[in-house]
Protein backbone atom coordinates (compact mmCIF):
# COMPACT_ATOMS: atom_id res chain seq x y z
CA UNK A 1 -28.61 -4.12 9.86
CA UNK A 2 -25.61 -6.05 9.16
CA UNK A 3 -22.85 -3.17 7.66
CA UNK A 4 -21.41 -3.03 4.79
CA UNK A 5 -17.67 -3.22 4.78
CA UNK A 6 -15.41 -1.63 2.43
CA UNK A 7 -12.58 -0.66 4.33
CA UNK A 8 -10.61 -2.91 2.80
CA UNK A 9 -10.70 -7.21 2.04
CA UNK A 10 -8.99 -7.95 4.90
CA UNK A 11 -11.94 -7.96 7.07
CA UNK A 12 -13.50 -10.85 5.27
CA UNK A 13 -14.55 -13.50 8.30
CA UNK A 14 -14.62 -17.57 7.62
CA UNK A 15 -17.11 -19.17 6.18
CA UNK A 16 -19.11 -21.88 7.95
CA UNK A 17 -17.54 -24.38 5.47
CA UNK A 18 -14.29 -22.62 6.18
CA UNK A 19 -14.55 -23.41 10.30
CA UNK A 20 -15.31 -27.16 9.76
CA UNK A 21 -12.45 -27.28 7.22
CA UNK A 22 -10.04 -25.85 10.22
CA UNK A 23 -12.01 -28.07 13.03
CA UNK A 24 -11.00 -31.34 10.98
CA UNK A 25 -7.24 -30.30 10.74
CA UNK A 26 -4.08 -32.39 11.54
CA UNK A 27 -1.90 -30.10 13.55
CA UNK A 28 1.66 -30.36 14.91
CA UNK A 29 4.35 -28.55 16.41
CA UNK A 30 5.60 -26.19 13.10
CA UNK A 31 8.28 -24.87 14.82
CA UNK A 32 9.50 -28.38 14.41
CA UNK A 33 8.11 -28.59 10.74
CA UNK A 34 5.77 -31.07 12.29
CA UNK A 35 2.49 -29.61 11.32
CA UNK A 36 0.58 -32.09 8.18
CA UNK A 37 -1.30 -29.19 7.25
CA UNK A 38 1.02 -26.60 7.22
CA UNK A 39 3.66 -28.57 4.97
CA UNK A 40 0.99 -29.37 2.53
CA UNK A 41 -0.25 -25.93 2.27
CA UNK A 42 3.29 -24.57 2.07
CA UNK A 43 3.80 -27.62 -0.58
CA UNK A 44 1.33 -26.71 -2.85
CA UNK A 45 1.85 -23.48 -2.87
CA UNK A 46 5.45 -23.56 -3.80
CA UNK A 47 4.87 -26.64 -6.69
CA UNK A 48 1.84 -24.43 -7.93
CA UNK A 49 3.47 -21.79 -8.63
CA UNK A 50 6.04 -22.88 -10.02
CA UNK A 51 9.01 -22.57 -6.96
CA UNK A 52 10.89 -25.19 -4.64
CA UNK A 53 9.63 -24.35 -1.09
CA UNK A 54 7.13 -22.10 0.69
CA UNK A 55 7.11 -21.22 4.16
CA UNK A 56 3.68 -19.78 5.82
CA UNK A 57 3.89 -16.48 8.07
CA UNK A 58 1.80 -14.80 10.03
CA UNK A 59 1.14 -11.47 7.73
CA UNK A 60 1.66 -10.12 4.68
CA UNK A 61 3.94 -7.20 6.15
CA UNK A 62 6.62 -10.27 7.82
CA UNK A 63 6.73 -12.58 4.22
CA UNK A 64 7.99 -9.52 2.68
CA UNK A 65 10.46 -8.68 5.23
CA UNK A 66 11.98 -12.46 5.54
CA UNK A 67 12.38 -11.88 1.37
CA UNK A 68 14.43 -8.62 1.74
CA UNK A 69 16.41 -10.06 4.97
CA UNK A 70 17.00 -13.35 2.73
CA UNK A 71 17.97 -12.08 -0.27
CA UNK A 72 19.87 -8.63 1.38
CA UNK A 73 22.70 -8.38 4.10
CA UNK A 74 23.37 -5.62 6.39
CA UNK A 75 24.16 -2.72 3.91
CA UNK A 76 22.48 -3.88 0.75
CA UNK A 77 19.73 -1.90 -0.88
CA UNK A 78 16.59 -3.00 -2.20
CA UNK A 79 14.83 -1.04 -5.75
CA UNK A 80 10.62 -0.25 -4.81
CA UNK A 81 8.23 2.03 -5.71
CA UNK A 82 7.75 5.22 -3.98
CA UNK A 83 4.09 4.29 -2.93
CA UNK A 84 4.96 0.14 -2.45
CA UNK A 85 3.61 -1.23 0.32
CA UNK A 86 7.11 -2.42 1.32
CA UNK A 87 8.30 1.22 1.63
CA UNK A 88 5.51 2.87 3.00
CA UNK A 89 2.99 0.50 5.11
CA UNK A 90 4.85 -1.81 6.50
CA UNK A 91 7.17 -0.20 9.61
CA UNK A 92 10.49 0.48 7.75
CA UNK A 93 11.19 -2.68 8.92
CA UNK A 94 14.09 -4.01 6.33
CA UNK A 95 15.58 -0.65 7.34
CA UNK A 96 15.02 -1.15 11.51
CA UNK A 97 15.04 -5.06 11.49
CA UNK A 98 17.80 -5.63 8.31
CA UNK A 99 19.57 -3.10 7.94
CA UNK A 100 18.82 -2.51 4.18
CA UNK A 101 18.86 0.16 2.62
CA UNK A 102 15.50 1.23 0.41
CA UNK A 103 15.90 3.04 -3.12
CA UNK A 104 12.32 4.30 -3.80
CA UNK A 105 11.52 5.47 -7.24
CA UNK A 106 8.42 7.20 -8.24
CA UNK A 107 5.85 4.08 -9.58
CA UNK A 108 3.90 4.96 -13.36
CA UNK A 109 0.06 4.78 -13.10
CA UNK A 110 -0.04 1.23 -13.12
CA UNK A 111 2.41 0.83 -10.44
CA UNK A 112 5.54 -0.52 -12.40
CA UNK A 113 8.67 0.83 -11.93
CA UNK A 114 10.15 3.12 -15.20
CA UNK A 115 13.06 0.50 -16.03
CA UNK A 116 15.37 2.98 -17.35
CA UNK A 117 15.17 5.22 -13.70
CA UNK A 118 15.80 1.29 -12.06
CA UNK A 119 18.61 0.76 -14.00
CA UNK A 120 19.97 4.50 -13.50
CA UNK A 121 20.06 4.06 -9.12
CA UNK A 122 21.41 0.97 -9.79
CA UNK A 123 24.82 1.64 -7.50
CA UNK A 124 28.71 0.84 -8.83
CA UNK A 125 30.20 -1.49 -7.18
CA UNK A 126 32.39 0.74 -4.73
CA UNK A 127 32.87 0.88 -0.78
CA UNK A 128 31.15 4.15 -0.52
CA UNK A 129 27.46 3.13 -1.68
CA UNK A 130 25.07 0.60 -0.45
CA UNK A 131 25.15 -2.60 -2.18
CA UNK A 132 21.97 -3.15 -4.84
CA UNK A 133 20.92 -6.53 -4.44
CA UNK A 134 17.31 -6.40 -5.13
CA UNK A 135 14.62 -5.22 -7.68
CA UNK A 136 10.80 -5.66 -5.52
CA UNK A 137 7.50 -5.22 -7.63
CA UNK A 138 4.17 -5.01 -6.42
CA UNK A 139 0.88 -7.00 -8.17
CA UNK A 140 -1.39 -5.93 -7.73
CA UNK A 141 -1.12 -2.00 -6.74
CA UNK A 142 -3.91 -0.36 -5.69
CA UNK A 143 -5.68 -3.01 -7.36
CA UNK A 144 -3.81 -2.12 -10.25
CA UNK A 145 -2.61 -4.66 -12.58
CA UNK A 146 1.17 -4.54 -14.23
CA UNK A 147 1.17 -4.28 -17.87
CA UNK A 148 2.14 -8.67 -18.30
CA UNK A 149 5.03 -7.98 -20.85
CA UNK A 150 6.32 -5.40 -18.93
CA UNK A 151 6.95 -8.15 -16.32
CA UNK A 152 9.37 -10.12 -18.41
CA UNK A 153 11.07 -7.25 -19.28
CA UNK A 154 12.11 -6.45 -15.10
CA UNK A 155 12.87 -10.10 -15.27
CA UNK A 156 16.08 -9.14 -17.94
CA UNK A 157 16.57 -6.46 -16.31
CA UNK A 158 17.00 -8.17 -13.32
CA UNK A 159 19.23 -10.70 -14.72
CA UNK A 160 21.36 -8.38 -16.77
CA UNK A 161 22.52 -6.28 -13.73
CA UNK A 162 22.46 -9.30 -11.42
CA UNK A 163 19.68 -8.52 -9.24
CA UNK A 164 17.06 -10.70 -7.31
CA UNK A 165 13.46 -10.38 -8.17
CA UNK A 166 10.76 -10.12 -5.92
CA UNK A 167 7.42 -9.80 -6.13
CA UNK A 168 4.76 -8.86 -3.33
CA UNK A 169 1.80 -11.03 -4.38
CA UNK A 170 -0.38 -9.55 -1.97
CA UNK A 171 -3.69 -9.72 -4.17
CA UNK A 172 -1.65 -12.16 -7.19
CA UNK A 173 -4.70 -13.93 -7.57
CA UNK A 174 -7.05 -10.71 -8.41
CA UNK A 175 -4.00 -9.94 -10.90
CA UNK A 176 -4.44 -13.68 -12.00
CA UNK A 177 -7.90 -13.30 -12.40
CA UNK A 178 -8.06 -9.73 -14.23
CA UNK A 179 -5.17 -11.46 -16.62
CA UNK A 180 -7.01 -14.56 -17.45
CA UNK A 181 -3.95 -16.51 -17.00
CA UNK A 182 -2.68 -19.05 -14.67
CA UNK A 183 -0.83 -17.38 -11.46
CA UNK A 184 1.97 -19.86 -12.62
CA UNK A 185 2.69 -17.46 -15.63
CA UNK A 186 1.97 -14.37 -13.68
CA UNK A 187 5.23 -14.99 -11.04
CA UNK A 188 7.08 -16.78 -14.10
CA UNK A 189 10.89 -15.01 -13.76
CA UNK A 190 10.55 -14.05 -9.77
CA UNK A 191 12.83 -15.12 -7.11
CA UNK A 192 10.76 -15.11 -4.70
CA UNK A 193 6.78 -14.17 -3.99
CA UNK A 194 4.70 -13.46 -1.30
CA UNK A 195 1.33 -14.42 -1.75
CA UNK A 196 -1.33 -13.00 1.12
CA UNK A 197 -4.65 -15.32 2.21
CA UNK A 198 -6.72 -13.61 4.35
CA UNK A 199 -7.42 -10.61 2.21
CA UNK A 200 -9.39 -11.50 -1.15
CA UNK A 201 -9.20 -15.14 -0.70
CA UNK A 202 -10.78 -14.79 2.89
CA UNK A 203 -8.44 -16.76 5.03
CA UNK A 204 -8.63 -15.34 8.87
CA UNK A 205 -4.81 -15.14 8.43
CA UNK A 206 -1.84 -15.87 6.70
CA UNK A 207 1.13 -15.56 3.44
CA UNK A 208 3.26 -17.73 2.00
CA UNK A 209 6.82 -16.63 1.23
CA UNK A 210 7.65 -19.15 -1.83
CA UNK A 211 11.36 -19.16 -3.43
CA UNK A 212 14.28 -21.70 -3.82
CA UNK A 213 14.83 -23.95 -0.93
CA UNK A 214 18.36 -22.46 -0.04
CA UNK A 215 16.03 -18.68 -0.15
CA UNK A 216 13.62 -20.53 1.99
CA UNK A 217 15.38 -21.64 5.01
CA UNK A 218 17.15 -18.39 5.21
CA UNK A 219 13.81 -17.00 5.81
CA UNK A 220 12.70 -19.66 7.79
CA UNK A 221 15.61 -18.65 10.43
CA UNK A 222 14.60 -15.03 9.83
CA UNK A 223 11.03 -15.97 11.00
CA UNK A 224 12.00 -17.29 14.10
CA UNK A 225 14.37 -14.33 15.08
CA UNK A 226 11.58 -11.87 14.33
CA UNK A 227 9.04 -13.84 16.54
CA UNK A 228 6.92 -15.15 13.90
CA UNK A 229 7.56 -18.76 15.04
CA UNK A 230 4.46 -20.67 15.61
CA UNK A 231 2.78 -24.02 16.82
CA UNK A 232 -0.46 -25.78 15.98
CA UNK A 233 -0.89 -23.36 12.81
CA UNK A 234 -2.47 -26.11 10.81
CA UNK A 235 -6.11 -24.91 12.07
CA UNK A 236 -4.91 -21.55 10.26
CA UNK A 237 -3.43 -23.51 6.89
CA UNK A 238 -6.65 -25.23 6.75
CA UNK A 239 -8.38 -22.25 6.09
CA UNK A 240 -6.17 -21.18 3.81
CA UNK A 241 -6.28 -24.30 1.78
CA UNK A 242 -9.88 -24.40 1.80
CA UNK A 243 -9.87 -20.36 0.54
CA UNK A 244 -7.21 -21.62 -2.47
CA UNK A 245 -9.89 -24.41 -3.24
CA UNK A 246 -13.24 -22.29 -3.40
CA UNK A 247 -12.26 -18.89 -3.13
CA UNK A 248 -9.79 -18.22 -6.36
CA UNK A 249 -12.04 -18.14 -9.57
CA UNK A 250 -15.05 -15.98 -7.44
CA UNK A 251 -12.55 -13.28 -7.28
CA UNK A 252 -14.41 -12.53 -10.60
CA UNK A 253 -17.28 -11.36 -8.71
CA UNK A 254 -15.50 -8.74 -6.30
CA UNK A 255 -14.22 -7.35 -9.43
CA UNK A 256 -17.52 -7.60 -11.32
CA UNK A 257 -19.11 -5.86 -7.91
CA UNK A 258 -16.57 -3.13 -7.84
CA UNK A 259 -17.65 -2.20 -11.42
CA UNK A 260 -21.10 -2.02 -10.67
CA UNK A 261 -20.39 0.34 -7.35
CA UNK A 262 -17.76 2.56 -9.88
CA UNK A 263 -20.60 2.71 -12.07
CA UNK A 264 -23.67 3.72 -9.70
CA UNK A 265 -21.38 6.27 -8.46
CA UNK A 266 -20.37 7.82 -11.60
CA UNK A 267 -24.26 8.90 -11.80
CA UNK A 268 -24.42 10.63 -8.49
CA UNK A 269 -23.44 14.86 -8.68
CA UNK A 270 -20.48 15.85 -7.50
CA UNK A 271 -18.54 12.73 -6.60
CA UNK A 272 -16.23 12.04 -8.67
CA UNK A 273 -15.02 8.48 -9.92
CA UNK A 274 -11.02 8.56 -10.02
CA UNK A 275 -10.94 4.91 -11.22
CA UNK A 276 -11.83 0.92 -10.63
CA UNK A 277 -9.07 -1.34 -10.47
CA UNK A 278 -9.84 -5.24 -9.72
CA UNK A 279 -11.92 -4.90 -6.48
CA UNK A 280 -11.39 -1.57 -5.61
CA UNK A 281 -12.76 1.51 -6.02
CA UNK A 282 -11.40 4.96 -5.46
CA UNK A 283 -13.53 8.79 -5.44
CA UNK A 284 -12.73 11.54 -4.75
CA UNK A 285 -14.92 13.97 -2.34
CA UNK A 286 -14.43 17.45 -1.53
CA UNK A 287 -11.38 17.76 1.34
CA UNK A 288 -14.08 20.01 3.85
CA UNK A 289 -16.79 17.07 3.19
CA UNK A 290 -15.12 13.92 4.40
CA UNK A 291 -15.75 13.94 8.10
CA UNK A 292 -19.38 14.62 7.38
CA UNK A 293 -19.26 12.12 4.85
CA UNK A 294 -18.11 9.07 7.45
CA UNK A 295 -20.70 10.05 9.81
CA UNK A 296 -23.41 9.81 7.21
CA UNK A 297 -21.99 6.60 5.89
CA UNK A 298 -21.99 5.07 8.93
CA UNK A 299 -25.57 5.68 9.96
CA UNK A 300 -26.28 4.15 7.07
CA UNK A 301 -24.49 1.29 7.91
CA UNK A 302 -21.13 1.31 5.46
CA UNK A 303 -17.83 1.51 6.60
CA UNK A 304 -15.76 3.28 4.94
CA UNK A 305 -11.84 4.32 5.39
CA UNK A 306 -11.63 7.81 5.13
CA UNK A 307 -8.36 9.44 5.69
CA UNK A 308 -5.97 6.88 4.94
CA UNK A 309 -5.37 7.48 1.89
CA UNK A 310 -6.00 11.00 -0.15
CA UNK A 311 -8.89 9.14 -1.84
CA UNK A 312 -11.34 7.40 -0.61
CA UNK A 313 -10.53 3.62 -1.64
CA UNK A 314 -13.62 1.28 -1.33
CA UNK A 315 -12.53 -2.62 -1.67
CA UNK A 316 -15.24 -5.36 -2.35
CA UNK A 317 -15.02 -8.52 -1.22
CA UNK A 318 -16.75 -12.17 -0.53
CA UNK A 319 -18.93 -10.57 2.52
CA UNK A 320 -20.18 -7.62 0.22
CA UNK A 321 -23.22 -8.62 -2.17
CA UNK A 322 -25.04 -7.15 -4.73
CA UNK A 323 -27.42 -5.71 -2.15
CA UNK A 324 -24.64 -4.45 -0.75
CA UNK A 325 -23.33 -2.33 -3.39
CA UNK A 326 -26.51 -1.16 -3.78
CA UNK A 327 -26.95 -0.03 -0.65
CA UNK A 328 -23.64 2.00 -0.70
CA UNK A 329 -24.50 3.78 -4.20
CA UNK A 330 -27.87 4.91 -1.94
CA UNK A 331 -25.84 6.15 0.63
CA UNK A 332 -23.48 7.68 -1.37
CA UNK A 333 -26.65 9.41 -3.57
CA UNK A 334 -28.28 10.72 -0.30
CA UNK A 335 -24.98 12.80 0.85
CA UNK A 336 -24.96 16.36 0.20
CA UNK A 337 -21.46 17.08 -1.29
């Protein structure tokens, strides 16, 4: 029985069209910014959403830490939420690799940042604080969507107290999607955006950092130091290009999939449905039930990542079907809570 994965959408594997598409790539040396493939993925990236360069990275967790080591010196202080994954899951690193400084301030329910606490840590200008440089936003959040006007009004914000803007695209095109509006308008106002493939979109592996072309090769220097130089990555761009040409508008379906599993669970007696965001799903079981819970849902063949957070977050994804969530809202219905 193949399982049923809903750890998270990272552990989405090619497709078989995917493969061929990354057997029949042009490669080259990018170290030498020789690679076809990875210049046109980078390219189109950049021109599509509306920016002047793009430079593809490894992970998710290093696009985001170029951005704050590109737009911050040693001293400066970046603005995020107090649950972003740029404070919390990804290492400390602008702290231990850049030597910036992170302001974290509590995130509302839809993850946004309250404007008026942003502009209230904002620091004086004076040797005794750390230097704010940077407001970073996160879209989506725990497959929670940013109110869209709300993003125009950071963007002033922003521009008022002379901050850059970034934004860590992660899963930009579920927001995209759940919007029903071109990504261009969605990053419309941001420096700088970091845009993750191998999570909904299904790539093996692989972001793009996009921003101005001075922002850019800052980063691209940055990427080096921090080891994320690489070769013959064109195999890798190839599947992300593919993923940005079939994989974008069936996004729809993940989400439409994570509604149906939020609402077979809502019928089951005593788990609780704490809400449905894009493609994920959280619920809430009882604390003393969990580990009993993960050995009953695996038996039953669906993985589930319990622990991690103090929910239990379900994400759907382009290897989870229909029969897939169904199977899950059985397994869920058989457990004794």
């Amino acid at each position: 029985m193949t399982p049923v994965d809903l750890r998270s959408d990272t552990v989405t594997r090619p497709t078989q069209a995917m493969r061929e598409a990354m057997l029949r790539a042009e490669v080259g040396d990018d170290v030498y910014g020789e690679d076809p493939t990875v210049n046109a993925l980078q390219e189109r990236l950049a021109a599509d959403l509306g920016f002047e360069a793009g430079l593809f990275v490894p992970s998710g967790t290093q696009s985001n830490l170029l951005a704050l080591m590109s737009h911050c010196e040693r001293g400066d202080e970046y603005i995020v939420g107090a649950d972003a994954h740029t404070y919390r899951f990804e290492g400390g690193g602008a702290a231990v690799l850049g030597s910036i400084q992170p302001q974290p301030i509590p995130q509302d329910a839809d993850g946004s940042l309250p404007l008026d606490k942003v502009e209230a840590v904002i620091k004086p200008i004076d040797p005794h604080f750390a230097r704010t440089r940077l407001l970073t936003l996160e879209n989506t959040w725990m497959g929670r969507t940013i109110e869209f006007g709300y993003l125009a009004r950071a963007r002033e914000l922003a521009t008022r107290r002379g901050l850059g803007l970034h934004l860590d695209g992660a899963r930009l095109f579920n927001a995209a999607v759940a919007y029903g509006r071109p990504v261009r308008e969605v990053v419309a106002g941001f420096d700088s955006v970091s845009i993750c493939l191998s999570k909904g979109l299904g790539a093996p592996v692989g972001s793009v950092l996009v921003g101005s072309a001075s922002l850019i090769e800052r980063a691209r220097r940055w990427r080096k130091v921090t080891g994320g130089g690489w070769r013959q990555a064109g195999m890798l761009a190839a599947a992300a290009t593919y993923a940005l040409d079939h994989h974008v508008e069936r996004l729809a379906e993940d989400h439409a999939r994570a509604a149906r599993l939020a609402e077979g669970l809502g019928r089951i007696d005593g788990l609780a449905v704490k809400g449905c965001h894009t493609n994920m799903v959280f619920v809430d079981v009882p604390a003393e039930r969990l580990k009993d819970l993960a050995a009953h849902m695996s038996k039953a063949g669906v993985l589930l990542s319990i622990g991690y957070l103090p929910q239990v977050r379900m994400v759907t994804h382009i290897d989870v079907d229909d029969e897939g969530v169904e199977r899950t809202i059985a397994a869920f219905a058989s457990f004794s809570y």
